[in-house]
N, C-alpha and C. Protein backbone atom coordinates (compact mmCIF):
# COMPACT_ATOMS: atom_id res chain seq x y z
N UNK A 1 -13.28 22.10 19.34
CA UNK A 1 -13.68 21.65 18.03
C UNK A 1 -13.05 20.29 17.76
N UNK A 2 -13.65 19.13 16.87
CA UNK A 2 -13.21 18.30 16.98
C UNK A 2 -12.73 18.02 15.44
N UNK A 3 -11.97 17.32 15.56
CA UNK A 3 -10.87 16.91 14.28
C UNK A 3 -11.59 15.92 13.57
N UNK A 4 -11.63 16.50 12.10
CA UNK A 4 -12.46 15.31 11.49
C UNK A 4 -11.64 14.07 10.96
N UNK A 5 -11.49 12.84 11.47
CA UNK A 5 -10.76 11.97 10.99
C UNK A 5 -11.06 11.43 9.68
N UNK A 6 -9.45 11.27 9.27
CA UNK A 6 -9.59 11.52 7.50
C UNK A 6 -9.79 9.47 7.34
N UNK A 7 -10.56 8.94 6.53
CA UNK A 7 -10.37 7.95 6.40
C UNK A 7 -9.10 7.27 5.96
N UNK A 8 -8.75 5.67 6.28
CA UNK A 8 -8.00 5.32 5.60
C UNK A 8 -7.96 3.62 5.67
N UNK A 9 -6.89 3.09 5.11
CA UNK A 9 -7.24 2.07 4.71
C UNK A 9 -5.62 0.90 4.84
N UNK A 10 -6.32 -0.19 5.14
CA UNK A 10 -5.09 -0.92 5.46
C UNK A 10 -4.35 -1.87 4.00
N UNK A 11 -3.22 -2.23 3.89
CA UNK A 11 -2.76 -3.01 3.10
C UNK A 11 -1.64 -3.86 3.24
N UNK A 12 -1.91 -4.82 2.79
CA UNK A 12 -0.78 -6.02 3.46
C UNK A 12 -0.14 -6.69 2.21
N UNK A 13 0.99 -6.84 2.21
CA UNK A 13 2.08 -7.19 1.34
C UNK A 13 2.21 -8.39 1.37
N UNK A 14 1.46 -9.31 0.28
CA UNK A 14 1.55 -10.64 0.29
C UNK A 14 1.83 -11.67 -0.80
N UNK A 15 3.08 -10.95 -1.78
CA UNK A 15 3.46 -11.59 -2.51
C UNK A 15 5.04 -11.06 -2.51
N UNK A 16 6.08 -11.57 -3.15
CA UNK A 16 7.31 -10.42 -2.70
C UNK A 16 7.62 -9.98 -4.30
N UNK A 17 8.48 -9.06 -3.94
CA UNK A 17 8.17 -7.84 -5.35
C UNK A 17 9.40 -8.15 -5.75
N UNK A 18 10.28 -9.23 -5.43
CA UNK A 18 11.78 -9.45 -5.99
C UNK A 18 11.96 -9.63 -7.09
N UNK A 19 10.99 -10.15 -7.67
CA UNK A 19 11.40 -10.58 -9.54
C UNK A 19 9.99 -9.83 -10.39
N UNK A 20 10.17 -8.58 -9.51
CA UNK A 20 8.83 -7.66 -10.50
C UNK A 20 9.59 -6.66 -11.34
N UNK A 21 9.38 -5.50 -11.76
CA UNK A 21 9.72 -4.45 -12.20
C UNK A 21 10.62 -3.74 -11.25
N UNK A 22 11.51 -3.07 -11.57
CA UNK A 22 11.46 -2.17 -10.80
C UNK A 22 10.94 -0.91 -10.12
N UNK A 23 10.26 -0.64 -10.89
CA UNK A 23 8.97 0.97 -10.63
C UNK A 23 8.35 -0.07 -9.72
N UNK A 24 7.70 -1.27 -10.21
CA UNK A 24 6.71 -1.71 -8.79
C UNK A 24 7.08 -1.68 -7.38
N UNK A 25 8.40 -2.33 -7.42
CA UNK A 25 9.37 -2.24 -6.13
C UNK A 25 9.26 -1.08 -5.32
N UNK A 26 9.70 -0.23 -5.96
CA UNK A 26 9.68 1.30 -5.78
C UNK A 26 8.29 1.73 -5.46
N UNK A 27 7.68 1.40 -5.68
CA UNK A 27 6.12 1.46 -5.47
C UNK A 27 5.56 1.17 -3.91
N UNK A 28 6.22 -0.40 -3.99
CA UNK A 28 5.99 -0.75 -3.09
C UNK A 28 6.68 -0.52 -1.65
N UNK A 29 7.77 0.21 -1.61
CA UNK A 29 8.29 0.86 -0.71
C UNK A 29 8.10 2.46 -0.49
N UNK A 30 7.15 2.65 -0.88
CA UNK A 30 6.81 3.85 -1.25
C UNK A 30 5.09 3.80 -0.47
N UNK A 31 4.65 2.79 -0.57
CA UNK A 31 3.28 2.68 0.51
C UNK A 31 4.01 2.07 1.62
N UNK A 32 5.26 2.10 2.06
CA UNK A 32 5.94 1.94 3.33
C UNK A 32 5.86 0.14 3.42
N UNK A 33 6.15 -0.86 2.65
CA UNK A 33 6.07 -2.18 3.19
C UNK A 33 7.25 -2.69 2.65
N UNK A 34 8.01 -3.39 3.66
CA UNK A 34 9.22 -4.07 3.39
C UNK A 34 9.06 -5.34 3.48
N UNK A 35 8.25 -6.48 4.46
CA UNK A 35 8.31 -7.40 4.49
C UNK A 35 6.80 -7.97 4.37
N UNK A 36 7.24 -9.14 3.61
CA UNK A 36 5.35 -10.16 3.63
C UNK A 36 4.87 -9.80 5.07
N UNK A 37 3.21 -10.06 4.43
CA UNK A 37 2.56 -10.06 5.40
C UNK A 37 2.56 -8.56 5.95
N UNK A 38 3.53 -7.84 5.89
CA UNK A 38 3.67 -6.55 7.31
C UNK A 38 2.32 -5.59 6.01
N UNK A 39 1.72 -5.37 7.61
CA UNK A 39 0.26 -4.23 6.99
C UNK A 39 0.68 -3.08 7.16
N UNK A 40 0.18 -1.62 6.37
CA UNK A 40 0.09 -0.17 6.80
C UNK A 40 -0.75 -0.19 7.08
N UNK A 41 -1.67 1.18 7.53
CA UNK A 41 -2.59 1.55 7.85
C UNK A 41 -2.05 3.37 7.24
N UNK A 42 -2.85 3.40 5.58
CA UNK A 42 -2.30 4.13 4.96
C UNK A 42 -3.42 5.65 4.67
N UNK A 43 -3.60 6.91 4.94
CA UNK A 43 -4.38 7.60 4.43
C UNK A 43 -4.96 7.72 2.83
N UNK A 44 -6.43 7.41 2.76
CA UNK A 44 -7.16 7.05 1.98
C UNK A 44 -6.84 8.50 0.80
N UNK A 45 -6.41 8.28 0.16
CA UNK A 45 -6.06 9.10 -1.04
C UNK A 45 -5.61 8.96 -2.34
N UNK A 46 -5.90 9.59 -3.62
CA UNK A 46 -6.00 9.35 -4.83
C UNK A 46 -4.38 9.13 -5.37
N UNK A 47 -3.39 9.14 -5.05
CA UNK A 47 -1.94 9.27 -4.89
C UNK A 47 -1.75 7.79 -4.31
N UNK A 48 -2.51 7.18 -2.95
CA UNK A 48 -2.15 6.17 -2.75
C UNK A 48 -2.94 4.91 -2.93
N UNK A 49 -4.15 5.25 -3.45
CA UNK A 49 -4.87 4.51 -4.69
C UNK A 49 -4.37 3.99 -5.97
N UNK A 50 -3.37 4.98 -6.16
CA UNK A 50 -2.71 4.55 -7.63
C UNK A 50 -1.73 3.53 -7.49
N UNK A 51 -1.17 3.93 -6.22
CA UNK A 51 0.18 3.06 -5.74
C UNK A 51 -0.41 1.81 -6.08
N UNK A 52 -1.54 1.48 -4.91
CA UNK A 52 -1.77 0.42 -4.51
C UNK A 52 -2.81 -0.51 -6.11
N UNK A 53 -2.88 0.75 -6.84
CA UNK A 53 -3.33 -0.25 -7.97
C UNK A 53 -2.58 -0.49 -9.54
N UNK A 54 -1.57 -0.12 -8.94
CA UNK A 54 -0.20 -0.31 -9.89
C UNK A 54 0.33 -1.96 -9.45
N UNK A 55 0.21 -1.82 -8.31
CA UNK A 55 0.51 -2.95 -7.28
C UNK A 55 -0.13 -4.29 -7.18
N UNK A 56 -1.30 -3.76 -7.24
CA UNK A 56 -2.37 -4.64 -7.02
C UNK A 56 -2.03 -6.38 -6.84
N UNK A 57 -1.39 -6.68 -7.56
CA UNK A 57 -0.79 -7.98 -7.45
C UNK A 57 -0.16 -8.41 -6.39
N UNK A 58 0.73 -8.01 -5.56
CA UNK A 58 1.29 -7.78 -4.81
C UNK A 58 0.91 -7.33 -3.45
N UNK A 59 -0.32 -7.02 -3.69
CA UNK A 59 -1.07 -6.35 -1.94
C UNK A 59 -2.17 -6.64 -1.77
N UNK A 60 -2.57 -6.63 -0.80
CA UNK A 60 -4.37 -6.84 -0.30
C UNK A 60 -4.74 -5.89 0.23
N UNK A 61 -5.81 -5.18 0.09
CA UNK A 61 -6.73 -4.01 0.41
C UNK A 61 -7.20 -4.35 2.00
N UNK A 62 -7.52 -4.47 2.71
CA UNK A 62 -8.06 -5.26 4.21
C UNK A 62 -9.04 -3.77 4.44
N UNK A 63 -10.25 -4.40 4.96
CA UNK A 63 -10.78 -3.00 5.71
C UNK A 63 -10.35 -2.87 6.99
């Protein structure tokens, strides 16, 4: 039987979160990115939808 692969979606950290909020920060280490530029490749889900649009400023969506 074959495994249905769950979609997901990449995001790249391209502004730095040093003089943001702190919840954003937290946010943003929380979709796993520590340094500019560095991409995830994150499972497509309503939990990390929110992250990333709390964020939004701060990240790029990439397909």
């Amino acid at each position: 039987m074959a495994e249905a692969k769950s979609p997901t979606i990449k995001v790249r950290l391209v502004r730095s979160p040093n003089s943001c909020q702190q919840r954003h920060r937290e946010s943003v280490r929380a979709l796993g990115l520590t340094r500019l530029n560095q991409v995830r490749e994150l499972k497509d889900s309503p939990s990390v939808r929110g992250l990333i649009d709390q964020v939004s400023y701060l990240v790029r969506v990439e397909a």
